[in-house]
N, C-alpha and C. Protein backbone atom coordinates (compact mmCIF):
# COMPACT_ATOMS: atom_id res chain seq x y z
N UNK A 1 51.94 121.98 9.49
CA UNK A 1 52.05 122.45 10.85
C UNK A 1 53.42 123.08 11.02
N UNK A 2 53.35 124.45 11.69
CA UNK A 2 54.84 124.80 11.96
C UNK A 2 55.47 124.27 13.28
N UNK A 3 56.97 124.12 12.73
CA UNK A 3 57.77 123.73 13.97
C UNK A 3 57.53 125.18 14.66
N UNK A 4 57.40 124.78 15.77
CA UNK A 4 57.69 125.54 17.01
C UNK A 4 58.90 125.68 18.14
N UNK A 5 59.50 126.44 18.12
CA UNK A 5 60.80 126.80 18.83
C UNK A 5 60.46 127.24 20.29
N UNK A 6 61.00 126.40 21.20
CA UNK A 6 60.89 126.72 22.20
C UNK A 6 62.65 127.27 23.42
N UNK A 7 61.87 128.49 24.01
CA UNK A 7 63.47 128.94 24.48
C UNK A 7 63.89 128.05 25.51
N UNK A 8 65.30 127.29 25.33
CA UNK A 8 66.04 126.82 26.15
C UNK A 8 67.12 127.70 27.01
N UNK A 9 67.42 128.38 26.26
CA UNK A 9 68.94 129.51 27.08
C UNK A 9 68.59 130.79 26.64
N UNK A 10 69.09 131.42 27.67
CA UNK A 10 68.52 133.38 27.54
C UNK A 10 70.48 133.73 26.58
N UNK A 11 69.96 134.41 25.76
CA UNK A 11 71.08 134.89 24.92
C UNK A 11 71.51 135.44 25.50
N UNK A 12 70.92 136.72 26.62
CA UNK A 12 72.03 137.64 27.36
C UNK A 12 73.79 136.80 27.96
N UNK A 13 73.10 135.50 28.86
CA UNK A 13 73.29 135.30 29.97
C UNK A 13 73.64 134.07 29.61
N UNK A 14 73.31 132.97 28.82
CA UNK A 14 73.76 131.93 28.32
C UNK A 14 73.59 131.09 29.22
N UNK A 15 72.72 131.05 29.93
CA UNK A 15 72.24 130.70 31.28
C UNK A 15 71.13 129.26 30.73
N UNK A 16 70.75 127.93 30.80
CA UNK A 16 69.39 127.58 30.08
C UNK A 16 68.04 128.10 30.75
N UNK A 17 67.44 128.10 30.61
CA UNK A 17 65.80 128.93 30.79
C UNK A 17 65.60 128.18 32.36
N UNK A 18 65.52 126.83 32.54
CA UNK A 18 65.43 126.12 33.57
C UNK A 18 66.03 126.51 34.99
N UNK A 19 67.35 126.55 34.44
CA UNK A 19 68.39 126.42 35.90
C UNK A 19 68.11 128.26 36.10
N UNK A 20 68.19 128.97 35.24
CA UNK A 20 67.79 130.29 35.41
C UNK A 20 66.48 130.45 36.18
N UNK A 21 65.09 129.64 36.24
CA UNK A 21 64.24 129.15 36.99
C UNK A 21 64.56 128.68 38.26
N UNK A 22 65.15 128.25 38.41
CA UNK A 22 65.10 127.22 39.34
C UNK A 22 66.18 128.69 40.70
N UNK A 23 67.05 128.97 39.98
CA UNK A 23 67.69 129.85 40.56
C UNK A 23 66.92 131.17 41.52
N UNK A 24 65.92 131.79 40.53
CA UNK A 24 64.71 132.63 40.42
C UNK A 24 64.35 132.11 42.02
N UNK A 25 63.52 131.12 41.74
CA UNK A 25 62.76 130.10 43.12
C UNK A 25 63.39 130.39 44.41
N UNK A 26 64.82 130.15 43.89
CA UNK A 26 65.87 129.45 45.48
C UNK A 26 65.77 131.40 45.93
N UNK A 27 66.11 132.50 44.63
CA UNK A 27 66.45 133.53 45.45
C UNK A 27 65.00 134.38 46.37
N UNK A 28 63.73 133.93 46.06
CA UNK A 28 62.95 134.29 46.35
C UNK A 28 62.53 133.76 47.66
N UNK A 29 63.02 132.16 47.83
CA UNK A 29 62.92 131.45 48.64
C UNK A 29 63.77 132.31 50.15
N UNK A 30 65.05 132.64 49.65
CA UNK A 30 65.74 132.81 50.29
C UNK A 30 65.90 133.82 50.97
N UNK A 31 64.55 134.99 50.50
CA UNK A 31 64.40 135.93 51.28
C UNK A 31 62.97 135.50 52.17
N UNK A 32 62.00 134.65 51.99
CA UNK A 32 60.95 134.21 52.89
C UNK A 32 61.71 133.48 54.14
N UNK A 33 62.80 132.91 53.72
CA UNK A 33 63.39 131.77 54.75
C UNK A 33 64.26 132.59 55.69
N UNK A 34 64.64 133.66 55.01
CA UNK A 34 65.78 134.47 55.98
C UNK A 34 65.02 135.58 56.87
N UNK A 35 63.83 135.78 56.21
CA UNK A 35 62.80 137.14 57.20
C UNK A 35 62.31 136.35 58.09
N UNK A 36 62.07 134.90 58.04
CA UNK A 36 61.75 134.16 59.00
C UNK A 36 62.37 133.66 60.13
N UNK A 37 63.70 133.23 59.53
CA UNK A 37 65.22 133.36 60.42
C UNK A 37 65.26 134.49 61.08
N UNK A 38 65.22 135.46 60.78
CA UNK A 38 65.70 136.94 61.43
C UNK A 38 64.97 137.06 62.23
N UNK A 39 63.48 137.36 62.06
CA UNK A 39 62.05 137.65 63.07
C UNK A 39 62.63 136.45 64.30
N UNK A 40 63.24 135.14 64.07
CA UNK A 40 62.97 134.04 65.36
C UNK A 40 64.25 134.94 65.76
N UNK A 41 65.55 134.95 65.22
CA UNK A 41 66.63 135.73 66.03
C UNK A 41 66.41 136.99 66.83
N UNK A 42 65.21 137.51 66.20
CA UNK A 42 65.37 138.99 67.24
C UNK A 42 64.72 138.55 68.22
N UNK A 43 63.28 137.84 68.09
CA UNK A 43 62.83 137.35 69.23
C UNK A 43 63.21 136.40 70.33
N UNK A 44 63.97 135.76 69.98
CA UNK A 44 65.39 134.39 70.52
C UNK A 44 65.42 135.42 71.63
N UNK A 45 66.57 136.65 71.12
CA UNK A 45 67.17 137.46 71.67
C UNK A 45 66.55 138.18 72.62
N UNK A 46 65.42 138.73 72.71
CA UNK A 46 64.48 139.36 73.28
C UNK A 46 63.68 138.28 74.62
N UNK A 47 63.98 137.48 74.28
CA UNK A 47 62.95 136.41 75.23
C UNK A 47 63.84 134.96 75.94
N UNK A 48 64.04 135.60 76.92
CA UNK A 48 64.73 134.41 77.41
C UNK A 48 64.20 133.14 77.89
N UNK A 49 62.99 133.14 77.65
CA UNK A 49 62.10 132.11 78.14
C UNK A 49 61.93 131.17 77.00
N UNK A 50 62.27 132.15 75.87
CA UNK A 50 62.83 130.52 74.23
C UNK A 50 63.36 129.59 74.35
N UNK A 51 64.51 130.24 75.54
CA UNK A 51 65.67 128.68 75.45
C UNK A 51 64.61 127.85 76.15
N UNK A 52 63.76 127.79 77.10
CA UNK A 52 63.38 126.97 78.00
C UNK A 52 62.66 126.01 77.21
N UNK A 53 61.20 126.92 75.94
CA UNK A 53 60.96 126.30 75.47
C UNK A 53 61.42 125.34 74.51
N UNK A 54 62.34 125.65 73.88
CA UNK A 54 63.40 125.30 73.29
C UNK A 54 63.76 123.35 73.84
N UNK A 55 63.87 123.91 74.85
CA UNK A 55 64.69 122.39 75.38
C UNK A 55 63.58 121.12 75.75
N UNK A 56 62.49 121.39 74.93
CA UNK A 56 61.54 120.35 74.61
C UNK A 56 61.30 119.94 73.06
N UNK A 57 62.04 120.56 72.63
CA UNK A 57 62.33 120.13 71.53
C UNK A 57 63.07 118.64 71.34
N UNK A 58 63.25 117.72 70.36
CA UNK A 58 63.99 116.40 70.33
C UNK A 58 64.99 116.35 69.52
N UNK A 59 66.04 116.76 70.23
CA UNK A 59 67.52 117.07 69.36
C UNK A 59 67.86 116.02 68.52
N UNK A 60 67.17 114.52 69.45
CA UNK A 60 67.94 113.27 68.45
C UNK A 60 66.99 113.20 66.94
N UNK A 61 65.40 113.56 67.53
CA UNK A 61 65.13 113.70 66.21
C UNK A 61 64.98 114.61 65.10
N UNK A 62 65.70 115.94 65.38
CA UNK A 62 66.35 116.87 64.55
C UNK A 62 67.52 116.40 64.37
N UNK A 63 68.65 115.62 65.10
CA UNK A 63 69.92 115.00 64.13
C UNK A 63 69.67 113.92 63.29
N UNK A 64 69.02 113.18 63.65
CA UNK A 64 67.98 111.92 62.45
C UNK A 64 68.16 112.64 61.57
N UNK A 65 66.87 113.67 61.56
CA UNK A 65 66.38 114.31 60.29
C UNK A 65 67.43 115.05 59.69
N UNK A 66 68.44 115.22 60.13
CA UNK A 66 69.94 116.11 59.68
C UNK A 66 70.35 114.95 58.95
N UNK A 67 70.65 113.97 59.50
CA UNK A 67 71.31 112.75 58.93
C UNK A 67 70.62 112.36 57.54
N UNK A 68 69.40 112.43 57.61
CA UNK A 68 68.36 111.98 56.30
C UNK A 68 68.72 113.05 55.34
N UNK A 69 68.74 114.60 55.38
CA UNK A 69 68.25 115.42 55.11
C UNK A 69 70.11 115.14 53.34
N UNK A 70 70.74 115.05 54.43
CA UNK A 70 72.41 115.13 54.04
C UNK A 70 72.82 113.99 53.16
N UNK A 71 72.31 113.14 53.76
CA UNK A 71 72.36 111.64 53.00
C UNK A 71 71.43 111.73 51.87
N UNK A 72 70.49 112.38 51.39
CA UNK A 72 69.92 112.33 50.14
C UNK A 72 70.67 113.53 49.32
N UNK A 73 70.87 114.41 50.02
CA UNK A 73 71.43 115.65 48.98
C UNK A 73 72.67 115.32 48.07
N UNK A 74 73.88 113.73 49.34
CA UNK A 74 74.59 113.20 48.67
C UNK A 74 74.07 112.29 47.22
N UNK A 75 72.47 111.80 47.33
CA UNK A 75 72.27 110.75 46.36
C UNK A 75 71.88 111.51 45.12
N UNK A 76 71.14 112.74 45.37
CA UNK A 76 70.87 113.56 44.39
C UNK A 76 72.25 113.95 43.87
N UNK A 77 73.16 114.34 44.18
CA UNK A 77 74.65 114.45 43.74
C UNK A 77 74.17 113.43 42.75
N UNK A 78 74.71 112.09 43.11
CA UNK A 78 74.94 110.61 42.22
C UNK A 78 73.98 110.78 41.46
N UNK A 79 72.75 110.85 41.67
CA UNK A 79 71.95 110.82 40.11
C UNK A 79 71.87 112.23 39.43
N UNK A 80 72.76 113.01 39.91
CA UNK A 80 73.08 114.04 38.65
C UNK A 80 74.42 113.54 37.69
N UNK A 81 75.51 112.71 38.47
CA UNK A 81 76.36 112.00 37.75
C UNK A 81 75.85 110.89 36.76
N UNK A 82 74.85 110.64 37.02
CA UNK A 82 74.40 109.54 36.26
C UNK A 82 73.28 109.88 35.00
N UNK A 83 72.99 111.20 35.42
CA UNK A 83 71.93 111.62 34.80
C UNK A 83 72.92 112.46 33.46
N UNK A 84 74.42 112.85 33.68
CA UNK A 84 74.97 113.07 33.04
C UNK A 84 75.97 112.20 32.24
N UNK A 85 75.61 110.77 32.41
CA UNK A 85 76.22 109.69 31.66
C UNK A 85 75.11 109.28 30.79
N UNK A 86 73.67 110.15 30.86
CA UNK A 86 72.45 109.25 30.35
C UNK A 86 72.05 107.74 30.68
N UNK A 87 72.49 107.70 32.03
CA UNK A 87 72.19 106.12 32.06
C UNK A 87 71.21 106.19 33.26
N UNK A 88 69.67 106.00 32.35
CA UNK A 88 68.39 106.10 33.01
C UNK A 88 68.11 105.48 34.54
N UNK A 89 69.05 104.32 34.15
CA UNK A 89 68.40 103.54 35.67
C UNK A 89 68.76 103.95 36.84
N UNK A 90 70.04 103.90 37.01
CA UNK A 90 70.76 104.45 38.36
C UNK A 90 70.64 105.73 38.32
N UNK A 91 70.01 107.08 37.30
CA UNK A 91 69.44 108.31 37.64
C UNK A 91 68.24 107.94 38.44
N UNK A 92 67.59 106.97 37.99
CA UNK A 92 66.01 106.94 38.72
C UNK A 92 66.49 106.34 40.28
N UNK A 93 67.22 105.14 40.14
CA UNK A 93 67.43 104.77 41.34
C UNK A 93 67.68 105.49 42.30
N UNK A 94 68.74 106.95 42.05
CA UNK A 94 69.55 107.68 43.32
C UNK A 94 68.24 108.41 43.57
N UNK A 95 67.36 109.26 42.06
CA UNK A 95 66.10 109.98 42.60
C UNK A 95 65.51 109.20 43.43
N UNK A 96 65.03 108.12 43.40
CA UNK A 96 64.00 107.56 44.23
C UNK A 96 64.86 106.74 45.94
N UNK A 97 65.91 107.04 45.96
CA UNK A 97 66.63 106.99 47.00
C UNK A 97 66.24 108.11 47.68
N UNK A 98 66.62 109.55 47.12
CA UNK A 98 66.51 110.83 47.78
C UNK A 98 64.89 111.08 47.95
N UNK A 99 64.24 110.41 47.33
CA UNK A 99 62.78 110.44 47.69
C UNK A 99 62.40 109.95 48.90
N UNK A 100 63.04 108.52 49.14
CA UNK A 100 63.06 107.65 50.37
C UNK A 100 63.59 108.60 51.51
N UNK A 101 64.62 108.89 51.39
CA UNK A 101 65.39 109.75 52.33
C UNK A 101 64.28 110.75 52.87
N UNK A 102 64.16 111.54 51.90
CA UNK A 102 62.97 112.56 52.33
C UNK A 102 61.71 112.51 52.88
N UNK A 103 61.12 111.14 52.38
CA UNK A 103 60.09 110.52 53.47
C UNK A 103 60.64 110.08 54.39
N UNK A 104 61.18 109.67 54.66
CA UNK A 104 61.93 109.60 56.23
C UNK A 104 61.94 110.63 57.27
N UNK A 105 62.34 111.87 56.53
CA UNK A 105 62.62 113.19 56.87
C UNK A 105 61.17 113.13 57.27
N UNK A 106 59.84 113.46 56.39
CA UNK A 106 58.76 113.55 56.73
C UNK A 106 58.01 112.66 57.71
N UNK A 107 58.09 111.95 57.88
CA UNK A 107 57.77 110.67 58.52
C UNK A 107 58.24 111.05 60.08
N UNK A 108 59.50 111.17 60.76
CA UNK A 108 60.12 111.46 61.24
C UNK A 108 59.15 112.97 62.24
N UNK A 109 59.30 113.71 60.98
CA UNK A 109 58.68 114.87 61.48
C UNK A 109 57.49 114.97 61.96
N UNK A 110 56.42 113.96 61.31
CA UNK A 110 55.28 113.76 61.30
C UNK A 110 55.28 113.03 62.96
N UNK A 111 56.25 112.06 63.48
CA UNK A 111 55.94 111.30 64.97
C UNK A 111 56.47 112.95 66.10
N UNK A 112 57.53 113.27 65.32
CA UNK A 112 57.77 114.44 66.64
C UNK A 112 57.00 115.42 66.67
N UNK A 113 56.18 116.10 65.49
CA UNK A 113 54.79 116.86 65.94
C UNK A 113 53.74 116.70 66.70
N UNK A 114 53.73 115.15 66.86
CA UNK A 114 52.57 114.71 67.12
C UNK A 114 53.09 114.19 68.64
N UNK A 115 54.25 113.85 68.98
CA UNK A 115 54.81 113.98 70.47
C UNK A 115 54.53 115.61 71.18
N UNK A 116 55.12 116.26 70.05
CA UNK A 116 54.98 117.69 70.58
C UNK A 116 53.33 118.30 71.10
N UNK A 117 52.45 118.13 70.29
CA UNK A 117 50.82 118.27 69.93
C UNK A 117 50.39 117.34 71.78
N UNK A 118 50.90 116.51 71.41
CA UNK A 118 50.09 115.51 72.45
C UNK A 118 50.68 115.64 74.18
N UNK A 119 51.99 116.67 73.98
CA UNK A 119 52.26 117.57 75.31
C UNK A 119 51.57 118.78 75.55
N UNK A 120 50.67 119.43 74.70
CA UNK A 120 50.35 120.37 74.92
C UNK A 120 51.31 121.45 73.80
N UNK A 121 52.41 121.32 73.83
CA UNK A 121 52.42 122.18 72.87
C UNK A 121 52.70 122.47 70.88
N UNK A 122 51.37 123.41 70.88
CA UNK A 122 50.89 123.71 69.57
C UNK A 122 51.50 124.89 69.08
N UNK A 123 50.86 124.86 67.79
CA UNK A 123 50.83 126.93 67.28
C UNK A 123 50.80 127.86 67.93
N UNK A 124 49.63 127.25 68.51
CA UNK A 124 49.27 128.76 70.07
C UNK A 124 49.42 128.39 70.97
N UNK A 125 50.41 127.33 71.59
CA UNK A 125 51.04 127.53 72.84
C UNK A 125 51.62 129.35 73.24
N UNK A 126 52.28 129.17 72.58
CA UNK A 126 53.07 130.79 72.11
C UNK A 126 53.89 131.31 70.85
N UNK A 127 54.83 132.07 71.53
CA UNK A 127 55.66 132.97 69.98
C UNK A 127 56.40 131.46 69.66
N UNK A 128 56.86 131.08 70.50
CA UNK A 128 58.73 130.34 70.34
C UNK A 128 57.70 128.83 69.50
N UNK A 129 56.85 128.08 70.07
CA UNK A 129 55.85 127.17 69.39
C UNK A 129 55.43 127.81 67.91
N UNK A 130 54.90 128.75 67.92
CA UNK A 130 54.56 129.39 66.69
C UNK A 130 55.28 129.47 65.68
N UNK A 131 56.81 130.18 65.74
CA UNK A 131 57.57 130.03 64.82
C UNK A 131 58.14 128.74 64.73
N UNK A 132 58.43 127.67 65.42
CA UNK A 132 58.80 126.70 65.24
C UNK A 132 57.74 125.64 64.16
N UNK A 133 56.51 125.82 64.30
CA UNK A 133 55.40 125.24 63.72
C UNK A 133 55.44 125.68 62.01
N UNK A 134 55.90 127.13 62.16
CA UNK A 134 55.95 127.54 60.88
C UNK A 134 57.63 127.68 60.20
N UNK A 135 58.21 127.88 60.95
CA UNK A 135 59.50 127.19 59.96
C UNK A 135 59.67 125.75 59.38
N UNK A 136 59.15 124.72 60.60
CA UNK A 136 60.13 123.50 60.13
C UNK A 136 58.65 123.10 59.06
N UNK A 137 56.97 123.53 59.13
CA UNK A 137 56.09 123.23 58.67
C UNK A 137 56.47 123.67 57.15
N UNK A 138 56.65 124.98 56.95
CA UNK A 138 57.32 125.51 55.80
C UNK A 138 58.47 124.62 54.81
N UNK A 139 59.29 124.57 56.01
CA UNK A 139 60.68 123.64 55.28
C UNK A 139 59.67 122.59 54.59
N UNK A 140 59.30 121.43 55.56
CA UNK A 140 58.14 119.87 55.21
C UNK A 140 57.92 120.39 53.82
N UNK A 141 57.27 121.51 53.70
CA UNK A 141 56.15 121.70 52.24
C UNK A 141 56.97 121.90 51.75
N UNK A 142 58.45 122.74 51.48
CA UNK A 142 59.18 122.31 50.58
C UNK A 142 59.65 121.24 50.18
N UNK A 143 60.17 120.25 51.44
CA UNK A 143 60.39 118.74 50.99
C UNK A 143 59.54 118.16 50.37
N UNK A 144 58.41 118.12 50.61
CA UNK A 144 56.89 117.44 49.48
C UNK A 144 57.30 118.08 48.48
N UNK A 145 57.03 119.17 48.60
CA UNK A 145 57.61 119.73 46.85
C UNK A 145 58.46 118.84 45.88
N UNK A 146 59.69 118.68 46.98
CA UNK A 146 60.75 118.40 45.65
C UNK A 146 60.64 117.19 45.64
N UNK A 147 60.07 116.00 47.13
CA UNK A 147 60.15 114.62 46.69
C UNK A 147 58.83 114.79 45.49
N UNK A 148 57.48 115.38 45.08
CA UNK A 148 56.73 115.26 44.20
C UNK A 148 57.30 115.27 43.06
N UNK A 149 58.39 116.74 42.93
CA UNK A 149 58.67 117.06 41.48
C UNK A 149 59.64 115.95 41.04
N UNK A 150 60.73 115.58 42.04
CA UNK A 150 61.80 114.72 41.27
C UNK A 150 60.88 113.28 41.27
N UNK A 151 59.33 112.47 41.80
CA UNK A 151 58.92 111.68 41.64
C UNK A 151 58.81 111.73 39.72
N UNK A 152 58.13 113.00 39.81
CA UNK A 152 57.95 113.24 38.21
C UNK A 152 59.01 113.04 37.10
N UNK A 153 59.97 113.83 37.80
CA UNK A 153 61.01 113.84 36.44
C UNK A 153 61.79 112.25 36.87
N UNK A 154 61.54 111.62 37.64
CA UNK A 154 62.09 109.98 37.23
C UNK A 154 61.23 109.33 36.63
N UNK A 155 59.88 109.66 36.79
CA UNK A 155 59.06 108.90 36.25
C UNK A 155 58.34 109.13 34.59
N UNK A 156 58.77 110.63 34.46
CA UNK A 156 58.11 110.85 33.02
C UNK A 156 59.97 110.86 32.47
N UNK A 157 60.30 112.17 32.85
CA UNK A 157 61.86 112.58 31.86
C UNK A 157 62.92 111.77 31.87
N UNK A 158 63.04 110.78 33.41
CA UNK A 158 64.27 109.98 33.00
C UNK A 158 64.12 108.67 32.58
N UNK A 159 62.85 108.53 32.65
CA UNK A 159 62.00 107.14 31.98
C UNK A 159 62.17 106.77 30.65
N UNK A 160 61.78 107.66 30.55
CA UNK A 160 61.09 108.23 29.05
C UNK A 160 63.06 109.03 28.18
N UNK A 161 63.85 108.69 29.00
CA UNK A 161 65.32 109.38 28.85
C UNK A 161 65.07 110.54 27.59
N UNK A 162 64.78 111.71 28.02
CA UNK A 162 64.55 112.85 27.89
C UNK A 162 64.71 114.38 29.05
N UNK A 163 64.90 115.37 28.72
CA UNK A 163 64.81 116.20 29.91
C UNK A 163 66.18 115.95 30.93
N UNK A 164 67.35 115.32 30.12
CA UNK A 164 68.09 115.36 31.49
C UNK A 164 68.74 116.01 32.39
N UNK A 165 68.54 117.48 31.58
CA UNK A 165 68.79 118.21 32.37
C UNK A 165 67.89 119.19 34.27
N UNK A 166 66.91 118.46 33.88
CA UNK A 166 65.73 118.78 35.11
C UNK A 166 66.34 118.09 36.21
N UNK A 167 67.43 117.05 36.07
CA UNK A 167 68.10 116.51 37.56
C UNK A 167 69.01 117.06 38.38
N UNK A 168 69.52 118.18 37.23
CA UNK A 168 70.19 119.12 37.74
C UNK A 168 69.41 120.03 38.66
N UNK A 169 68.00 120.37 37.85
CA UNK A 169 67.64 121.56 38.55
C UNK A 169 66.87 121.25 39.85
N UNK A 170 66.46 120.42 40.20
CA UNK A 170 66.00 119.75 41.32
C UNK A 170 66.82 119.19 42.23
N UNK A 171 68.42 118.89 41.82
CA UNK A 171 69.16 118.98 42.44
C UNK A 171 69.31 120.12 43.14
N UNK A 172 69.51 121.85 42.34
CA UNK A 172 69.41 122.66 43.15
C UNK A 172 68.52 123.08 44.11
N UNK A 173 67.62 122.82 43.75
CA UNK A 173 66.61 123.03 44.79
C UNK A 173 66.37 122.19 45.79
N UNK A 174 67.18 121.19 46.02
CA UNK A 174 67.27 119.66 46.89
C UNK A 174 68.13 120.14 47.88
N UNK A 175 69.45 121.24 47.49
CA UNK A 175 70.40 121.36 48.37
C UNK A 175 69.92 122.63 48.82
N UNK A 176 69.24 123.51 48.44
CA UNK A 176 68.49 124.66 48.71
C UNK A 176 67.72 124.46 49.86
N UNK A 177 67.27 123.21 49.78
CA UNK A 177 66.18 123.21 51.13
C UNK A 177 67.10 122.24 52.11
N UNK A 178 68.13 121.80 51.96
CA UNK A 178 69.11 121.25 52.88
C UNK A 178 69.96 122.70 53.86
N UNK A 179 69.73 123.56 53.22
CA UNK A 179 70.86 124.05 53.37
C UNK A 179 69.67 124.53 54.40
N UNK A 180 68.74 124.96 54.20
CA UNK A 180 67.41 125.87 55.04
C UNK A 180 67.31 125.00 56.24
N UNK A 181 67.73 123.64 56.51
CA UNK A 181 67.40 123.16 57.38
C UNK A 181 69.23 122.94 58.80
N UNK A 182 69.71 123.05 57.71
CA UNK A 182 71.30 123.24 58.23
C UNK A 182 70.91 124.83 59.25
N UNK A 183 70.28 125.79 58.74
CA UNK A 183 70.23 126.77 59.57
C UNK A 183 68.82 126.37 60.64
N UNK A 184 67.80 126.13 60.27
CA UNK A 184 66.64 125.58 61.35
C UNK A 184 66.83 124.57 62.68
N UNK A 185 68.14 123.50 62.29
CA UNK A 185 68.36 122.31 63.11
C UNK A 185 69.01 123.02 64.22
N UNK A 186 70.17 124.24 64.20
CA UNK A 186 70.81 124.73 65.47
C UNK A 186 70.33 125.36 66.25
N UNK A 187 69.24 126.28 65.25
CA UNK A 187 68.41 127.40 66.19
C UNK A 187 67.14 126.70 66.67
N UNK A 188 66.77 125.55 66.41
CA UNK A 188 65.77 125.07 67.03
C UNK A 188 65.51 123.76 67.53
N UNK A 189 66.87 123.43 67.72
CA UNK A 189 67.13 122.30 68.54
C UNK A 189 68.20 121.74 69.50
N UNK A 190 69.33 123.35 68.63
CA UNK A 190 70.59 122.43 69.73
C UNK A 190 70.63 123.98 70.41
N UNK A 191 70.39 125.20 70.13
CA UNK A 191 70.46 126.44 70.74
C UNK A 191 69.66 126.12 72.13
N UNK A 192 70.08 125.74 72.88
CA UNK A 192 69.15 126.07 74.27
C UNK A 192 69.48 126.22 75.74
């Protein structure tokens, strides 16, 4: 049987194949998240009747979810330190901290939709409901994302202490969607 070589780092760029991935994601990300940002700013701007809706929004539980959101991006930090000492356990531990964190986040989100839903307003209440449904809904599915993927890589790659470099890259993409929500929390909860 032949060994098979698989590419880790692009020769141009000396970059590894992964984090060069992962990078890829965030910049693609970052133009869906910003045309989405922009479209609510022009319309913000255009409609003064946003702020109103606006101020039914639940600021305490958009600073919660700020608080959760920040406090795991710190733990993912720690289990990239740890993930770079190779010492399996406390990598899994901080992942499955920032997992916790993030269900929280979801959890969280999941009672204030359903406060919101059970006032009447939905998707099609209007514009200012609409984009709000689809930004912070958007952000959520990224958070599932990454609490799924880093469930994985604690449970197969840092288990199994292999792959340690994937804590890195889910790290980036951990602070990637922190950072998306650092811009969502002002414009749609404390702007009003």
């Amino acid at each position: 049987m032949a060994h098979q070589i698989i590419a880790t780092s692009r020769s141009a760029t000396g970059i590894p194949t992964g984090r060069l991935a992962v990078w890829w994601v965030v910049a693609s990300e970052i133009f869906i998240f910003g045309g989405l940002i922009a479209a609510y700013l022009l319309n913000r701007f255009l409609h003064g009747s946003w702020a109103q809706e606006a101020a039914a929004t639940s600021t305490l539980i958009g600073g919660i979810n700020t608080f959760w959101l920040l406090t795991s991006s710190w733990f993912v930090v720690i289990a990239h330190h740890y993930s770079e000492q190779k010492n399996a356990k406390k990598t899994r531990q901080f992942l499955w901290l920032t997992i916790l964190l993030g269900g929280f986040f979801m959890g969280f989100k999941f009672v204030e939709y359903y406060k919101e839903i059970t006032h009447g307003m939905t998707l099609f209440t209007n514009n200012f409901w609409s984009f709000y449904y689809t930004a912070t809904g958007l952000h959520g599915f990224h958070v599932l994302c990454g609490m799924v993927i880093m469930a994985i890589i604690a449970e197969g790659d840092i288990k199994n202490e292999r792959n340690w470099h994937r804590v890195e890259n889910i790290g980036i993409y951990w602070h990637f969607v922190d950072i998306v929500w650092i811009f969502l929390f002002p414009l749609l909860y404390i702007a009003k």
